[in-house]
Protein backbone atom coordinates (compact mmCIF):
# COMPACT_ATOMS: atom_id res chain seq x y z
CA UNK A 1 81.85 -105.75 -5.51
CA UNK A 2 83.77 -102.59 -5.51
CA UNK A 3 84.68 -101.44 -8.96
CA UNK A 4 85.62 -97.68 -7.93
CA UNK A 5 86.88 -95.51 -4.96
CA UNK A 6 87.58 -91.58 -5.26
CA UNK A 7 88.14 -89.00 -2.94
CA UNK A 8 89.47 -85.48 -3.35
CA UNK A 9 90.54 -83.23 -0.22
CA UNK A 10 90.75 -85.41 2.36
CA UNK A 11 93.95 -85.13 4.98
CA UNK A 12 97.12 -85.36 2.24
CA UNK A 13 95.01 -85.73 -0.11
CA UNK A 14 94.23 -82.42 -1.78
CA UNK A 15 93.68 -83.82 -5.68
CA UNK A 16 91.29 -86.02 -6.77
CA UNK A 17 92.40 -90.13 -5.65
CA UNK A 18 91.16 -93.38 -7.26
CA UNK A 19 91.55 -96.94 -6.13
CA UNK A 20 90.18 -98.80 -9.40
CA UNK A 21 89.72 -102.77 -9.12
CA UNK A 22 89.04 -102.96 -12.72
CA UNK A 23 91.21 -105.45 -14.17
CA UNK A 24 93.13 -104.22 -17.07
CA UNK A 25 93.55 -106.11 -20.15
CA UNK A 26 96.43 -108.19 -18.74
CA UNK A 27 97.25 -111.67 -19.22
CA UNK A 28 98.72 -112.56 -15.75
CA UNK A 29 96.47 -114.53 -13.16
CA UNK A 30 93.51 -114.53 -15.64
CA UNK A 31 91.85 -117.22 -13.68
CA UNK A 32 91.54 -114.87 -10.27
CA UNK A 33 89.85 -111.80 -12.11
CA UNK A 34 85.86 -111.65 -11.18
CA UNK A 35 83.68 -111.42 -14.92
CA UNK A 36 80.18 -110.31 -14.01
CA UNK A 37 78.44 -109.10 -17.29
CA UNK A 38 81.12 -106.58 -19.13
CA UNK A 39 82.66 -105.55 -16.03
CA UNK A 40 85.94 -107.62 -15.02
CA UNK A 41 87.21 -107.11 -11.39
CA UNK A 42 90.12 -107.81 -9.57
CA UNK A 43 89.61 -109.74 -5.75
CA UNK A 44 92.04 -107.29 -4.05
CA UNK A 45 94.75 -103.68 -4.16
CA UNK A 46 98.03 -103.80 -2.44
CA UNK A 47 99.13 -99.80 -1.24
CA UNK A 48 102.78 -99.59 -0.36
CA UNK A 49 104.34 -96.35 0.37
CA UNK A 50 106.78 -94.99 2.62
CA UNK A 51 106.02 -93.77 6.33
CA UNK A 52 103.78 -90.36 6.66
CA UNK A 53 103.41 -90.55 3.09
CA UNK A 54 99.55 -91.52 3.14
CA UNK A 55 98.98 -94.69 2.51
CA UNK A 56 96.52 -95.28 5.84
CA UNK A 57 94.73 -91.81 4.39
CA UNK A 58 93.28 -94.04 1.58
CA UNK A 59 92.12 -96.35 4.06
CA UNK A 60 90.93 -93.62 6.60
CA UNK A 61 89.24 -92.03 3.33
CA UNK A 62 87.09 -94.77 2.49
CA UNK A 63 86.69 -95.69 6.63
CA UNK A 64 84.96 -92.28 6.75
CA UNK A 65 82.75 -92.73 3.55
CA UNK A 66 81.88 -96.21 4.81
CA UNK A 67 81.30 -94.84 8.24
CA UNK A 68 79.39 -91.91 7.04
CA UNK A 69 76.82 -93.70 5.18
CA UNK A 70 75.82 -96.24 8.28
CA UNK A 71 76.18 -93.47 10.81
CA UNK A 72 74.86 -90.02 9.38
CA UNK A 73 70.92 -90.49 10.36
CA UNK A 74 72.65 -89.92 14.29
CA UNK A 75 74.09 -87.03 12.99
CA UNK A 76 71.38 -84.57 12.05
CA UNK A 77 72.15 -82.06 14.15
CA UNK A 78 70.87 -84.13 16.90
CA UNK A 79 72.92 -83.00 20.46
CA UNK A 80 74.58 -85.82 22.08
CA UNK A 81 72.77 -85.41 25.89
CA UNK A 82 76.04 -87.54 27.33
CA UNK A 83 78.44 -85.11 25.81
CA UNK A 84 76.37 -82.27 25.16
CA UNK A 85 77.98 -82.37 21.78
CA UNK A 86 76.73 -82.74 18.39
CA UNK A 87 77.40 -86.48 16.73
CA UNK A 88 78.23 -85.31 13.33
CA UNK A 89 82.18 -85.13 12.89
CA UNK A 90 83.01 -83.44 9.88
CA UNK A 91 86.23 -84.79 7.89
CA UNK A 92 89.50 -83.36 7.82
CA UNK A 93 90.46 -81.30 4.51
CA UNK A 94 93.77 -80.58 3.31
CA UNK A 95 95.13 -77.95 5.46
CA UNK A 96 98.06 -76.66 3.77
CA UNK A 97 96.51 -73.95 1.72
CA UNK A 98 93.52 -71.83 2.55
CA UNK A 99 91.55 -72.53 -0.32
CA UNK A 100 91.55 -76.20 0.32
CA UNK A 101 90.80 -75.77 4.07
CA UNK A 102 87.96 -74.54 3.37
CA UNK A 103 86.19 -76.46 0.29
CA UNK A 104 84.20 -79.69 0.50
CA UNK A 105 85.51 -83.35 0.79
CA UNK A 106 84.17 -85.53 -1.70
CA UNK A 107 83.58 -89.61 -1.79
CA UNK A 108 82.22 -91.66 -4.77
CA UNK A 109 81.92 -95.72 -5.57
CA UNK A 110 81.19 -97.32 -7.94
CA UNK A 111 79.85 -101.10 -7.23
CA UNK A 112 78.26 -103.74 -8.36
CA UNK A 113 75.50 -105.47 -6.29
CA UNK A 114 75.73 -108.98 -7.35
CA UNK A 115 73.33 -109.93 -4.81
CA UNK A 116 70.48 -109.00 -6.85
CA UNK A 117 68.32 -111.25 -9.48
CA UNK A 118 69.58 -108.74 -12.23
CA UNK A 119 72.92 -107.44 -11.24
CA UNK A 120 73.22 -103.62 -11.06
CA UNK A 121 76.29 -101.02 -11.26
CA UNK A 122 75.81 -98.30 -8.93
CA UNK A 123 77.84 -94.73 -8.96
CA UNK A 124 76.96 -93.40 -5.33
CA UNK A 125 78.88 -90.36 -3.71
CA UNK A 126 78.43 -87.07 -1.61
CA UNK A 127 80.47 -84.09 -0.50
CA UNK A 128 80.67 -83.24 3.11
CA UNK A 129 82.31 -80.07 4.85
CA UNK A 130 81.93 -78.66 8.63
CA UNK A 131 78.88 -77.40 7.60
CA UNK A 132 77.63 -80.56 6.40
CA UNK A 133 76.07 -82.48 3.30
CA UNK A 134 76.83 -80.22 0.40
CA UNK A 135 75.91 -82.34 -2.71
CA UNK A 136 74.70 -86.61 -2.89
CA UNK A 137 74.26 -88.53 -6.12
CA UNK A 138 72.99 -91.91 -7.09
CA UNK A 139 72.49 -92.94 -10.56
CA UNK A 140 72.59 -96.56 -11.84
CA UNK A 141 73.49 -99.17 -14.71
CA UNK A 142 72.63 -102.54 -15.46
CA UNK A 143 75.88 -104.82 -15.45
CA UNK A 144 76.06 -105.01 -18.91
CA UNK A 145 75.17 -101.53 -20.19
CA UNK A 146 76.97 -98.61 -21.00
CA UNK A 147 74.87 -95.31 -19.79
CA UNK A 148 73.90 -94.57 -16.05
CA UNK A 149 70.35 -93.56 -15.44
CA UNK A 150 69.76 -91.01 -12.35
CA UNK A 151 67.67 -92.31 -9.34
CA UNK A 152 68.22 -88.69 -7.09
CA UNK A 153 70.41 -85.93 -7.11
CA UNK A 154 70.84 -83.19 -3.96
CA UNK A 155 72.42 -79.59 -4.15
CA UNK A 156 72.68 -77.55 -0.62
CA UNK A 157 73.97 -74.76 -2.68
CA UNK A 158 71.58 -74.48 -5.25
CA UNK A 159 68.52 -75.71 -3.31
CA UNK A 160 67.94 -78.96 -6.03
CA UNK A 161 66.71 -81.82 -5.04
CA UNK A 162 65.81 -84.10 -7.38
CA UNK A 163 63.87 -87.52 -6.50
CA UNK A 164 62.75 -88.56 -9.29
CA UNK A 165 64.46 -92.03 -9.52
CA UNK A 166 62.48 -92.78 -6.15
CA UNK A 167 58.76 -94.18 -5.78
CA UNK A 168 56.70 -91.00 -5.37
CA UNK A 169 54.87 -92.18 -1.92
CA UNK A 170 58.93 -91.82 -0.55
CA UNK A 171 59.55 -88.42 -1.71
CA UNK A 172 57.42 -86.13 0.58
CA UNK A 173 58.94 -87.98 3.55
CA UNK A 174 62.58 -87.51 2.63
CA UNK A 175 61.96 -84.30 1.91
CA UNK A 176 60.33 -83.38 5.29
CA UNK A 177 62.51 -85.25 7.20
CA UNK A 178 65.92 -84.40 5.65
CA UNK A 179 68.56 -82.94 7.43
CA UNK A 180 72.08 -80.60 6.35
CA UNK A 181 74.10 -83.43 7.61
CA UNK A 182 72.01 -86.54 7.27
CA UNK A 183 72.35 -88.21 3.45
CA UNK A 184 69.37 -89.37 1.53
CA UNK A 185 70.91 -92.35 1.33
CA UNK A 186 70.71 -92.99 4.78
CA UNK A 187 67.39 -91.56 5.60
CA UNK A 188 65.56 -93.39 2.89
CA UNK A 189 66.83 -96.74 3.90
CA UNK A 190 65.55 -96.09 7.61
CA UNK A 191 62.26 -95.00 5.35
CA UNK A 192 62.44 -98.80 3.83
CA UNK A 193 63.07 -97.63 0.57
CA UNK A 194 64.08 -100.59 -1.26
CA UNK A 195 66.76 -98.27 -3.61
CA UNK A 196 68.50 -97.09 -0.99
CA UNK A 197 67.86 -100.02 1.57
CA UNK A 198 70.55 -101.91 -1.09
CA UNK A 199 73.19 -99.14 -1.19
CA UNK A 200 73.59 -99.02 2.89
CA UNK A 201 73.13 -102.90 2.80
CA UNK A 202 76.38 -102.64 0.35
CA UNK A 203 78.37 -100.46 2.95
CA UNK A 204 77.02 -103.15 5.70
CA UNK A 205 79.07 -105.49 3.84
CA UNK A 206 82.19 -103.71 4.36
CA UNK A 207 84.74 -104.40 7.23
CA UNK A 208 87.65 -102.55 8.26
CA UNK A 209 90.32 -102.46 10.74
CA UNK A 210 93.27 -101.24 11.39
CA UNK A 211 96.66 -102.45 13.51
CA UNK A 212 98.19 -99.25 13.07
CA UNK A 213 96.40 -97.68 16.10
CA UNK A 214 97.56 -99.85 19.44
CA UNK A 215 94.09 -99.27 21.13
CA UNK A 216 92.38 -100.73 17.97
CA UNK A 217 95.08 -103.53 17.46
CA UNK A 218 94.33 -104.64 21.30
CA UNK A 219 90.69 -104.45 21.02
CA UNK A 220 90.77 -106.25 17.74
CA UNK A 221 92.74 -109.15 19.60
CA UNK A 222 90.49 -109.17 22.21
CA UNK A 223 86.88 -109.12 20.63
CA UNK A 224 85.87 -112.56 20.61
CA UNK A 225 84.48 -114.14 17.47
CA UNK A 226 80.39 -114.76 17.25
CA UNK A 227 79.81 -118.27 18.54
CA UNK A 228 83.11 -118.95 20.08
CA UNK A 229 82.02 -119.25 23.38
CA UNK A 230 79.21 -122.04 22.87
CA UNK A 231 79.82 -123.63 19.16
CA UNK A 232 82.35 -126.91 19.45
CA UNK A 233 82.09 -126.56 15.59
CA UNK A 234 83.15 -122.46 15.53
CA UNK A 235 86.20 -123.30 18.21
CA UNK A 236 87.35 -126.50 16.12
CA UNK A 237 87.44 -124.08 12.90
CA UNK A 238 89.04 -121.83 14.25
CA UNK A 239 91.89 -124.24 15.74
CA UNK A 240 91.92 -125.45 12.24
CA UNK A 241 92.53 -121.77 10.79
CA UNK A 242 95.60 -121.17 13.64
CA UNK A 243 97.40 -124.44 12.99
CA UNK A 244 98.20 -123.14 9.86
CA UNK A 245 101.38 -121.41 11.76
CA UNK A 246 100.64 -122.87 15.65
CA UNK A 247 100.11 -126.45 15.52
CA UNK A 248 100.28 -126.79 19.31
CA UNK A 249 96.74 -125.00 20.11
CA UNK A 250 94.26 -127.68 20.37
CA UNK A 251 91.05 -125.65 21.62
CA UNK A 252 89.96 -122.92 23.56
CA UNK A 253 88.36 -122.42 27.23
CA UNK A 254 86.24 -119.43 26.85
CA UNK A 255 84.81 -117.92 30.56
CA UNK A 256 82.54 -115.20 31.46
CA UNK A 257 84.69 -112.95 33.37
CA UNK A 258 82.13 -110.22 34.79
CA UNK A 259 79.48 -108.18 33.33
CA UNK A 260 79.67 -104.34 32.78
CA UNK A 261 77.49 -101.75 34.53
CA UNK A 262 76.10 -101.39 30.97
CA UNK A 263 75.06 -105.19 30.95
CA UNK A 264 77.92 -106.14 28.16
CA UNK A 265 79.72 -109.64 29.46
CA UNK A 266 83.12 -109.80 28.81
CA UNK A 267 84.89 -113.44 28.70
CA UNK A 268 88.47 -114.88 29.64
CA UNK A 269 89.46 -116.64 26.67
CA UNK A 270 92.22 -119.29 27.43
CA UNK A 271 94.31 -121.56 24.82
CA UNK A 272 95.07 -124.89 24.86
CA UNK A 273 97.84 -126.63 24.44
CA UNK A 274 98.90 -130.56 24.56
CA UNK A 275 101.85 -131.34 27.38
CA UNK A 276 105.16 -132.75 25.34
CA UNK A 277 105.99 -135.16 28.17
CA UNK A 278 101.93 -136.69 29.18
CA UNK A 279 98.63 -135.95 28.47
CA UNK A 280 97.51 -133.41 30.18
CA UNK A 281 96.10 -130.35 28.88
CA UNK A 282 97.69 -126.44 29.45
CA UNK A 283 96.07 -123.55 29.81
CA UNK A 284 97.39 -119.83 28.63
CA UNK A 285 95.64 -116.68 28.58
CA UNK A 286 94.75 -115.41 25.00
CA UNK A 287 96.87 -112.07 26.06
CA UNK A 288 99.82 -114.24 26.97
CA UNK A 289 100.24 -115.54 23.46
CA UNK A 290 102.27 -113.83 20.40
CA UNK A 291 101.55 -110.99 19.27
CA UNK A 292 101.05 -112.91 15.44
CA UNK A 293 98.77 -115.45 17.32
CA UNK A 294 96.87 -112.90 18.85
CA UNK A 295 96.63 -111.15 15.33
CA UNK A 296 95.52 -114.29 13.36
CA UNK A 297 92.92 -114.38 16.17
CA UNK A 298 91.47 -110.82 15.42
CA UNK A 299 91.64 -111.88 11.58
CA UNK A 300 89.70 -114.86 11.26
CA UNK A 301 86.27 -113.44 12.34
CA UNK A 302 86.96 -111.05 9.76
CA UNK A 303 87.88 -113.26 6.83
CA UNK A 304 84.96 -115.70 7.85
CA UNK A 305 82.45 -112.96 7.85
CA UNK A 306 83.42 -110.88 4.50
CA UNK A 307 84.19 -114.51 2.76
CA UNK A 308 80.63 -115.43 3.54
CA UNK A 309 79.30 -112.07 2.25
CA UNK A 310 81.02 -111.43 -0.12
CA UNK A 311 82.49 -107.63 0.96
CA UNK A 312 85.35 -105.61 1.13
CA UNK A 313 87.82 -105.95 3.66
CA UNK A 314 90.09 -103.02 4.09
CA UNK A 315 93.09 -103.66 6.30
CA UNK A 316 95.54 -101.00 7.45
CA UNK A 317 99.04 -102.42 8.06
CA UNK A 318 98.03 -105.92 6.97
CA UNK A 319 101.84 -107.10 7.31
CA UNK A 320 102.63 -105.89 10.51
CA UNK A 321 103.49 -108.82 13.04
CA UNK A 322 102.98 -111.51 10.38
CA UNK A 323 105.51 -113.60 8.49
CA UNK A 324 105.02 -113.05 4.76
CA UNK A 325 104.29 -116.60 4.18
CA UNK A 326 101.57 -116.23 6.27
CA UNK A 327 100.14 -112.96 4.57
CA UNK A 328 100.70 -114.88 1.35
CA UNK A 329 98.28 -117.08 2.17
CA UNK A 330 95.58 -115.02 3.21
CA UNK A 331 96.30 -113.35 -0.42
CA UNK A 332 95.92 -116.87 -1.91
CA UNK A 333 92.47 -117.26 0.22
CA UNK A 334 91.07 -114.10 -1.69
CA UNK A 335 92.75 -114.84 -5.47
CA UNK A 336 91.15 -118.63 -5.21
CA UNK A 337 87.77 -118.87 -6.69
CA UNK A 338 86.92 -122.14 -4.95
CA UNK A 339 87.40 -120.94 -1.64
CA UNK A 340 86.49 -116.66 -2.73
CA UNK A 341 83.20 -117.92 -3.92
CA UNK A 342 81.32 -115.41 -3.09
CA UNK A 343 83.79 -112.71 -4.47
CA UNK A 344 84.70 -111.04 -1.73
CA UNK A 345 87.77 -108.34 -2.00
CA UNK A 346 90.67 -107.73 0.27
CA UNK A 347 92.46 -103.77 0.07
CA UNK A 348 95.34 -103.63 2.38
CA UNK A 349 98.08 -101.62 2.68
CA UNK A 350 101.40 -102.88 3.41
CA UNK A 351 105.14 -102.89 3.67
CA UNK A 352 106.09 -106.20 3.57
CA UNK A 353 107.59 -105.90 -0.38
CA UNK A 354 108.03 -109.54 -0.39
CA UNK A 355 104.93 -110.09 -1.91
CA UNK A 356 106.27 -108.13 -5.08
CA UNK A 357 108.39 -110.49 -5.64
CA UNK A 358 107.11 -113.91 -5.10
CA UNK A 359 104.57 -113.49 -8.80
CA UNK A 360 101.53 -113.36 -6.20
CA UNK A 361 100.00 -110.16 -7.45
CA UNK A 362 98.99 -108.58 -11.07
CA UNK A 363 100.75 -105.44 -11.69
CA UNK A 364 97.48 -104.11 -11.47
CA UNK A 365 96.87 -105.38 -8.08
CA UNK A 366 99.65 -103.08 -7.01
CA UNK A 367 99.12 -98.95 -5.96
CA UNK A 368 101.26 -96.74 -4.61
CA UNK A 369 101.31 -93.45 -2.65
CA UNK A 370 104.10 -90.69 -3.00
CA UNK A 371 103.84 -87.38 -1.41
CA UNK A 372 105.67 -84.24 -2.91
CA UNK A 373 107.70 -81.82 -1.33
CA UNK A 374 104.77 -79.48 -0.57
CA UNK A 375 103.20 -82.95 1.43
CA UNK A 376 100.54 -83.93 -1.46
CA UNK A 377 99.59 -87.35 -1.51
CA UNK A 378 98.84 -89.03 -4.88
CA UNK A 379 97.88 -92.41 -5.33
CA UNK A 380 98.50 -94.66 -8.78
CA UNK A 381 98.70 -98.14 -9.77
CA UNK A 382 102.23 -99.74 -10.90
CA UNK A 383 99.49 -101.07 -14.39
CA UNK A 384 99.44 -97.25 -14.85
CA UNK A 385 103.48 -96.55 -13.87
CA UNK A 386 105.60 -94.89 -16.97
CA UNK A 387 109.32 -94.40 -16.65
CA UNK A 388 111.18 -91.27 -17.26
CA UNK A 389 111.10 -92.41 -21.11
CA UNK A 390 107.64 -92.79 -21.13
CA UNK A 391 107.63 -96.72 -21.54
CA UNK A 392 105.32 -98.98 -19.13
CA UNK A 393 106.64 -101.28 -16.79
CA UNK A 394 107.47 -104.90 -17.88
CA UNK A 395 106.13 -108.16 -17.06
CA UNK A 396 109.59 -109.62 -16.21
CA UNK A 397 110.78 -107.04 -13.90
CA UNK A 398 111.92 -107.57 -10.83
CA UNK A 399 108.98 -105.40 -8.69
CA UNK A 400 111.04 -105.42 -5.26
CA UNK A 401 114.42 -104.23 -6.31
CA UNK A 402 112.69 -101.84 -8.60
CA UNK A 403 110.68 -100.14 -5.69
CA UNK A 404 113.88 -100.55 -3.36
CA UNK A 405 115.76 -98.10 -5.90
CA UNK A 406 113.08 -95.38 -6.44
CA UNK A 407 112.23 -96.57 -10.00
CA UNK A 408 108.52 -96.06 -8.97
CA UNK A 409 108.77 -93.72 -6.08
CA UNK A 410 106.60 -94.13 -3.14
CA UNK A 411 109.60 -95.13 -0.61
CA UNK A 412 111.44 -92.48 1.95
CA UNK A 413 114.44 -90.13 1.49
CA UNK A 414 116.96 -91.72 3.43
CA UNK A 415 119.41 -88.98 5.31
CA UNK A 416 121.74 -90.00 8.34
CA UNK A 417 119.58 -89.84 11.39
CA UNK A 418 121.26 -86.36 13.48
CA UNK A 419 121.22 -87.79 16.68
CA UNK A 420 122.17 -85.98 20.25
């Protein structure tokens, strides 16, 4: 379970930025926070913020960390022979001062890997620039204690590179085969390290996606769920999931439509629906249905997969194209501990302020981003809000109007729109 996620100069980002899913010592919704040893963790983070303010930036930040990890043993200076092109892509820094342009981009977590016999917290990060790894740390606690314990430490800079943390048959190979922009943690797990196996098996666990972009958003809709086209028992769940909002799709008629020069097969996935006046059967193409249908589709997979595992989902523009009573319930999916048994967590961000309202999330399920006049991003949780006297935010305030009127920033300056 994530407990932690920083970054610091990344895109509007040029400070350091936490997304903490440690539950504070709040009474509301007691029942939905996650106690494993003395750490207490909430099942999901709401970001709302106003357009361009950089609220997909947080999910972008930890896309990239996430992506890093999994990805960074292709990178290793390695030339792409399609492209002729290197595979490492370096992130993007805050580029509104010189200094910052220029510096590192750094990503830590903090988690807890519940999947072990004796539960561990991990503290895992690394700073990356154009030029590549610049530092990587990994120490570790047990769930109940108080002091991490170092497994490795890396320092470009400096030339350190401590392994001591890892079995000493490991070490001579990492450092041999260690690259400026390939991470230890990467490298060792390809080495079967069992350490650092668990760390990239965390990030494995991890699913993101994002309908802001159209391409993604179409190819998200169109990606057809594992077992779909030959499981009765995976097509009759997931009529059961859609009838939650479409009651008149009884199956689906999944085809092989032709197979790629690259030998992928892509299908034709049809609905079904019941005739009002007889009973015969219809058949629509998946693309012909609504846009929330088609959305729901592209979810469920998703939910399914990081409900069974018991990892992060991380959803840009989790509102868009669905009715709030619908994205209520997928909150209610991840805050219920007899269907979230396996403690999985959902970040999204959103702007669909309903849900402020409507008592479905702890104030400390709720972060926003602002962005100054000089276009910083900063990113704080509504648990952590003070007023211009200094005084937290109540219990019994109304969270919608509030953020409607400014009283916790993160929302646009309205001007008349100049128009030719």
């Amino acid at each position: 379970m994530l407990l932690k996620f920083s970054f610091k100069n990344f895109k509007s980002f040029r400070d350091d930025a936490t997304l903490d899913l440690r539950a504070t010592k709040s009474k509301e919704y007691e029942a939905r926070v996650i106690t494993f040893g003395s750490e207490k963790i909430l099942p999901m983070a709401a970001i709302y913020g106003a357009n361009a303010h950089g609220k997909s930036n947080v999910f972008e930040a930890f896309r990239y960390m996430n992506h890093y990890v999994l990805s960074s043993l292709d990178f290793g200076g390695d030339v792409d022979n399609k492209n002729n092109k290197s595979k490492f892509l370096p992130p993007t820094p805050f580029m509104f001062d010189k200094e910052s342009r220029e510096k590192e981009t750094t990503f830590e977590v903090y988690f807890l890997d519940k999947h072990e016999e004796s539960a561990k917290v991990y503290h895992y990060g690394f700073t990356v620039s154009k030029a590549g790894v610049g530092e990587e740390w990994l120490d570790y606690k047990t769930k109940s204690g108080r002091e991490y314990k170092p497994i490795f430490y890396r320092n470009e800079a400096s030339g350190e590179l401590d392994l001591s943390g890892l079995p000493v048959k490991s070490r001579e190979l990492l450092e041999i085969a260690l690259e400026k922009e390939t991470l230890i943690v990467s490298l060792g797990a390809k080495l079967r390290i069992e350490k650092l196996k668990k760390i990239r098996e965390w990030f494995l666990r991890n699913t993101f996606a994002d309908y802001g972009q159209p391409l993604e958003n179409y190819l998200l809709a169109t990606m057809m769920p594992p077992g779909l086209d030959e499981d009765v028992e995976v097509q009759n769940k997931m009529v059961e999931f859609l009838s939650a909002f479409d009651k008149s799709i009884s199956g689906f008629v999944i085809e092989l439509a032709r197979t790629t020069d690259e030998g992928d097969e892509k299908y034709r996935i049809d609905t079904i629906h019941k005739m009002i006046d007889s009973d015969e059967e219809v058949r629509i193409s998946l693309q012909e249905e609504s846009s929330g249908t088609q959305k729901m589709f592209s979810l469920y997979p998703m939910l399914e997969d990081v409900l069974e595992e018991g990892g992060v989902l991380v959803v840009d523009e989790l509102n868009s194209r669905l009715h709030p009573l619908l994205l209520r319930n997928i909150l209610q999916i991840f805050s219920n501990r007899e269907i979230n048994k396996n403690s999985a967590q959902l970040i999204f961000t959103t702007h669909d302020v309903w849900q402020l309202s409507n008592n479905g999330l702890r104030m400390d399920e709720i972060w926003f981003v602002d962005k100054n006049k000089e276009g910083l991003s900063s990113l704080y949780s509504l648990a952590d809000f003070t007023d211009e006297s200094g005084s937290k935010i109540r219990k019994d305030e109304n969270y919608e109007k509030n953020y409607l009127l400014g009283k916790y920033g993160a929302i646009p300056s309205i001007h008349n729109f100049k128009m030719l």
